[in-house]
N, C-alpha and C. Protein backbone atom coordinates (compact mmCIF):
# COMPACT_ATOMS: atom_id res chain seq x y z
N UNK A 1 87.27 -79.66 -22.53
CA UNK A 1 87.08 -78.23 -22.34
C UNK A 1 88.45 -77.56 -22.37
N UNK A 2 88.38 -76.26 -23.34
CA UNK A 2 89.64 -75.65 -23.19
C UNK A 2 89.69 -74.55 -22.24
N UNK A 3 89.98 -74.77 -21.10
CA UNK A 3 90.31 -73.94 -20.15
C UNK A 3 91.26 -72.79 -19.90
N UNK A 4 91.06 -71.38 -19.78
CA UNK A 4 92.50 -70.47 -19.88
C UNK A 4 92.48 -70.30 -18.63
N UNK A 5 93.75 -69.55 -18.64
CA UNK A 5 94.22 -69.18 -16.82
C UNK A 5 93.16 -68.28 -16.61
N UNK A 6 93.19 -69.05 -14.79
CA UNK A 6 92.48 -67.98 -14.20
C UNK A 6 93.15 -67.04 -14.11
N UNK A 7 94.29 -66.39 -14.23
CA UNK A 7 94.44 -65.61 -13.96
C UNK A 7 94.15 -64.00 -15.15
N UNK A 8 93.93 -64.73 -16.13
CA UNK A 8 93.30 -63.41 -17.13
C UNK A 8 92.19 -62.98 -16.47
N UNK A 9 91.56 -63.28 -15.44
CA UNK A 9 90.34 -62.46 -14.58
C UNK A 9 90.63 -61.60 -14.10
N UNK A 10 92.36 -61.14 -13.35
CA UNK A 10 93.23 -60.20 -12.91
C UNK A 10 92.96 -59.49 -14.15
N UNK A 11 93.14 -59.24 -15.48
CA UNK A 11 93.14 -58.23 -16.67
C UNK A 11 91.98 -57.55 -16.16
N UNK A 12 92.24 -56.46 -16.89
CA UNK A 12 91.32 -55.28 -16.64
C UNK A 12 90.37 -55.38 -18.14
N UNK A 13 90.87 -56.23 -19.14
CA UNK A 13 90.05 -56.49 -19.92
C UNK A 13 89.27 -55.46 -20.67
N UNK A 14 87.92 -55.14 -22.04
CA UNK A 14 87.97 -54.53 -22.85
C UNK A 14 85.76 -54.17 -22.45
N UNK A 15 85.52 -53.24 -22.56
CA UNK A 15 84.29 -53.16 -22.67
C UNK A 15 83.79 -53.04 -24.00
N UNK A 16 82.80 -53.93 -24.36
CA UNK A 16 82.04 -53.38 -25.76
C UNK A 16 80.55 -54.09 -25.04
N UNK A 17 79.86 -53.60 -25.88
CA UNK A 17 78.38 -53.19 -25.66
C UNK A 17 78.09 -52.93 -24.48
N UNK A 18 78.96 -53.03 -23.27
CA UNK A 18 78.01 -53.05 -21.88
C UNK A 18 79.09 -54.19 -20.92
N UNK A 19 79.20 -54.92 -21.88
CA UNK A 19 80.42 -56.09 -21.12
C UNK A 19 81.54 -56.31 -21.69
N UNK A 20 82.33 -56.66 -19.98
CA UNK A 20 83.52 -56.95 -20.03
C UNK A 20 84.14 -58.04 -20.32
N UNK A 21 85.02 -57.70 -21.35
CA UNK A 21 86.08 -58.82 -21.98
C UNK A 21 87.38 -59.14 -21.67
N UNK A 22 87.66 -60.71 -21.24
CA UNK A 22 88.83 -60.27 -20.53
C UNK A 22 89.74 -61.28 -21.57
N UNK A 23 88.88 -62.48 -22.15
CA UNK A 23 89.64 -63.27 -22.79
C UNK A 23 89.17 -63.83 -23.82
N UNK A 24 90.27 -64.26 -24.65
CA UNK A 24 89.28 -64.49 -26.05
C UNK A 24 90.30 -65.87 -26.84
N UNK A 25 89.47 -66.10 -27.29
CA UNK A 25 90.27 -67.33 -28.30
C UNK A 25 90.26 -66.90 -29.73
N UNK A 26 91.06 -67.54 -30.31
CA UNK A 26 91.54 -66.96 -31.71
C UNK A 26 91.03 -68.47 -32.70
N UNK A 27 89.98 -68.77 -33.50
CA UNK A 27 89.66 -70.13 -33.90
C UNK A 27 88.28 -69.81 -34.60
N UNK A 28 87.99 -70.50 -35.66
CA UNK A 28 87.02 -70.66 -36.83
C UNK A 28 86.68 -72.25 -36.33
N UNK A 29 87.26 -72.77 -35.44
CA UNK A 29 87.01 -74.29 -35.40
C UNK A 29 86.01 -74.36 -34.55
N UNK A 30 84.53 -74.71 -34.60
CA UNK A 30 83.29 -74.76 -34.21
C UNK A 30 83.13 -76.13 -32.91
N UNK A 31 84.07 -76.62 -32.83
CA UNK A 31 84.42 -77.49 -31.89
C UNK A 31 85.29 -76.59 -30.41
N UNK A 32 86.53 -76.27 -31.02
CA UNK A 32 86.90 -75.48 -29.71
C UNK A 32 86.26 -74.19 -29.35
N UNK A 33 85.35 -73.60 -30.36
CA UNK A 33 84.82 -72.47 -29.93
C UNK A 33 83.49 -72.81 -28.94
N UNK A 34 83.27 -73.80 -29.09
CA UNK A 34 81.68 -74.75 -28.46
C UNK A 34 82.31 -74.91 -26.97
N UNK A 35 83.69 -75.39 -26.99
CA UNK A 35 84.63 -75.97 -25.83
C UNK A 35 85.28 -75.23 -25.05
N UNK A 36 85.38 -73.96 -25.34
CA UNK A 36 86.01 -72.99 -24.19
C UNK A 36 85.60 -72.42 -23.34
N UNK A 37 86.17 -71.72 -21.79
CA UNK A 37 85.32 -70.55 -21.84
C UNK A 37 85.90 -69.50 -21.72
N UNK A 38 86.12 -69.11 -22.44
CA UNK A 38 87.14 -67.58 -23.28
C UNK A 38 85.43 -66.92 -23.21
N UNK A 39 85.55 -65.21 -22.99
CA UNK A 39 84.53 -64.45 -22.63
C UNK A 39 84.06 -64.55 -24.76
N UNK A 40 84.87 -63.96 -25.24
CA UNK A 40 84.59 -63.94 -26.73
C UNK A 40 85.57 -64.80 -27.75
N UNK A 41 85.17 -64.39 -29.10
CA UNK A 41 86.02 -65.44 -30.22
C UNK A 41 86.71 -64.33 -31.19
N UNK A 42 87.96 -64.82 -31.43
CA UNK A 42 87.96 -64.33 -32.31
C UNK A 42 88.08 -64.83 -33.63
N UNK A 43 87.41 -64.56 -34.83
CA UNK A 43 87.17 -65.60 -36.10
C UNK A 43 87.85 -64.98 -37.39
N UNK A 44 89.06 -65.35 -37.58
CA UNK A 44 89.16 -64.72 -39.12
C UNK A 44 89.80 -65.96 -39.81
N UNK A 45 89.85 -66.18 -41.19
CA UNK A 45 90.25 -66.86 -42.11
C UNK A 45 90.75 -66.26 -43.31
N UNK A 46 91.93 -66.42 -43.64
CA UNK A 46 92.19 -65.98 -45.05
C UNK A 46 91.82 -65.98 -46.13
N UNK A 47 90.31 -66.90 -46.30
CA UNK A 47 89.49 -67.09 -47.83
C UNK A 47 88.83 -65.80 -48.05
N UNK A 48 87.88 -65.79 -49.01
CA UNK A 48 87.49 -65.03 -49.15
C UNK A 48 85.90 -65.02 -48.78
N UNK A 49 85.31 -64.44 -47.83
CA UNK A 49 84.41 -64.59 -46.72
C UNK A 49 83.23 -64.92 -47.20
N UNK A 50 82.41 -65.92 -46.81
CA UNK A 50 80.95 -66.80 -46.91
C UNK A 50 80.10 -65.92 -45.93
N UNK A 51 79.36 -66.11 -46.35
CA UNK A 51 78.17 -65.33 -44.95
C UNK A 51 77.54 -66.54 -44.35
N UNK A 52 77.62 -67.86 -44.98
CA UNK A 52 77.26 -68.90 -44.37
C UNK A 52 78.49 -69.77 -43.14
N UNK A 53 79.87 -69.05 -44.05
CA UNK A 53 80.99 -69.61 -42.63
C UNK A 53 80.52 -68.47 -41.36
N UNK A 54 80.84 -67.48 -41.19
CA UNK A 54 80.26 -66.31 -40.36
C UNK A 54 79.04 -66.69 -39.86
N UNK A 55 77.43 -67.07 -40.18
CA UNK A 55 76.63 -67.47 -39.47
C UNK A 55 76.68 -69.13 -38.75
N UNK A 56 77.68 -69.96 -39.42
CA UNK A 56 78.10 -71.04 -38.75
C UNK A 56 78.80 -71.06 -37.55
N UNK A 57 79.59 -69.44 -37.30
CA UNK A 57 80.41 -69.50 -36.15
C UNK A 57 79.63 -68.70 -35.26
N UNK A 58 79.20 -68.14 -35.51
CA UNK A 58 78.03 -67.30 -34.56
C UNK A 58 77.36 -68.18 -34.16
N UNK A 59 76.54 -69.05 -34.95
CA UNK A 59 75.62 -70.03 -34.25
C UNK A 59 76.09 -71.03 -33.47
N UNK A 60 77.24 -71.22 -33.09
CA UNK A 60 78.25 -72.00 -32.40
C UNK A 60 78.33 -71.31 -31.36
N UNK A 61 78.53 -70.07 -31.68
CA UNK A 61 79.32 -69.92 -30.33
C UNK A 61 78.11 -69.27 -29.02
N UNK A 62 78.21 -69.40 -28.04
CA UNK A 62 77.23 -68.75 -26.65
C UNK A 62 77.57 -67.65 -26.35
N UNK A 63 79.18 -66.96 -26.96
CA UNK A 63 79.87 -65.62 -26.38
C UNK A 63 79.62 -64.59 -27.77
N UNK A 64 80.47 -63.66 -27.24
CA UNK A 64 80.65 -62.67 -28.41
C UNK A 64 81.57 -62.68 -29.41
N UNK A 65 81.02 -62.40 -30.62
CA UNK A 65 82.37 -63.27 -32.05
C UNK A 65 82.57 -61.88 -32.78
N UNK A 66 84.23 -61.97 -32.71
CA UNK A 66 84.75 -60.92 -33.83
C UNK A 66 84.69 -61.45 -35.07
N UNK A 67 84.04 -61.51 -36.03
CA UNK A 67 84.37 -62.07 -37.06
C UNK A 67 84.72 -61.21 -38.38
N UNK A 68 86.05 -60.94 -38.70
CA UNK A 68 86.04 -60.57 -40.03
C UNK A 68 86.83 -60.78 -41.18
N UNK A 69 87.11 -59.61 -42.12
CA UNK A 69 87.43 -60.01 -43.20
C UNK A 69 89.35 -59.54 -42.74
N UNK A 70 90.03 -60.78 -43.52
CA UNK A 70 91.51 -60.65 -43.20
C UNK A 70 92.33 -62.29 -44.10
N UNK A 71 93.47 -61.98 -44.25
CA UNK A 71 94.40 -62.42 -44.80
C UNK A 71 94.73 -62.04 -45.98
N UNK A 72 95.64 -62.64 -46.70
CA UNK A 72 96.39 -62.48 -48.12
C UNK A 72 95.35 -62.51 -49.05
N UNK A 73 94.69 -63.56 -48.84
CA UNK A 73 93.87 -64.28 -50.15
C UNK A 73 92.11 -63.65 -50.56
N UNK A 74 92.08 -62.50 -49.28
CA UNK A 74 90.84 -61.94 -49.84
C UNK A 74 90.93 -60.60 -50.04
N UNK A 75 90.45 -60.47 -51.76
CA UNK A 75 90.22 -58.76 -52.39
C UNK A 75 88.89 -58.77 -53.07
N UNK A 76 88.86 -57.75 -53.50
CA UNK A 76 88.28 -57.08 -54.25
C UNK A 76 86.59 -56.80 -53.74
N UNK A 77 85.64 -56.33 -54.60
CA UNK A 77 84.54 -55.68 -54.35
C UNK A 77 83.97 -56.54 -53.46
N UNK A 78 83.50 -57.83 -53.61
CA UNK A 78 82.88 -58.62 -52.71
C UNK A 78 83.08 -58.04 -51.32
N UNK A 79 84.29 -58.66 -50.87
CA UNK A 79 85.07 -58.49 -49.59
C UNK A 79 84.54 -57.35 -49.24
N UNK A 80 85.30 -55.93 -49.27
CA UNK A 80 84.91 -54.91 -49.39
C UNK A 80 83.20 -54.46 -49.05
N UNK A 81 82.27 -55.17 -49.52
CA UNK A 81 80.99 -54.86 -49.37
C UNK A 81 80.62 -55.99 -48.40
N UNK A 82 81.41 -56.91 -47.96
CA UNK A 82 80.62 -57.91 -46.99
C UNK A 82 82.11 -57.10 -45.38
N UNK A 83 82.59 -56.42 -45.58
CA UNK A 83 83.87 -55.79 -44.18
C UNK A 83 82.79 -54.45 -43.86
């Protein structure tokens, strides 16, 4: 289990939908996202975005997932219509 400080419970942390966020992990890896307990995820990869990687990390994870489109290596219309 990847454990963060308790002390990010002191943060005053971020509201979206209704709940509070105080900590988050940064990882596409469906193993440490299964293994933490960070309140949410955050998921980006530099390819150019699957809707099947995105429902793989959602279905992993028990928290709330940022997942989007980001790095060097993704353009054009696709991208664009899946951001």
């Amino acid at each position: 289990m990847i454990e963060l400080p308790e002390v990010i419970r002191n943060a005053t942390g971020i509201r979206v939908f209704g709940k509070r966020l105080k900590s988050f992990v940064f990882s596409t890896d469906v193993a440490v996202i299964r293994n933490t307990n960070a309140d949410a995820v955050i998921a980006v990869y530099p390819f150019t975005p699957q809707p099947v990687i995105t429902a793989a990390i959602v279905l992993a994870a028990d928290v709330p997932v940022f997942c989007g489109v980001g790095g060097g290596l993704t353009m054009g219309k696709r991208v664009v219509n899946l951001a």
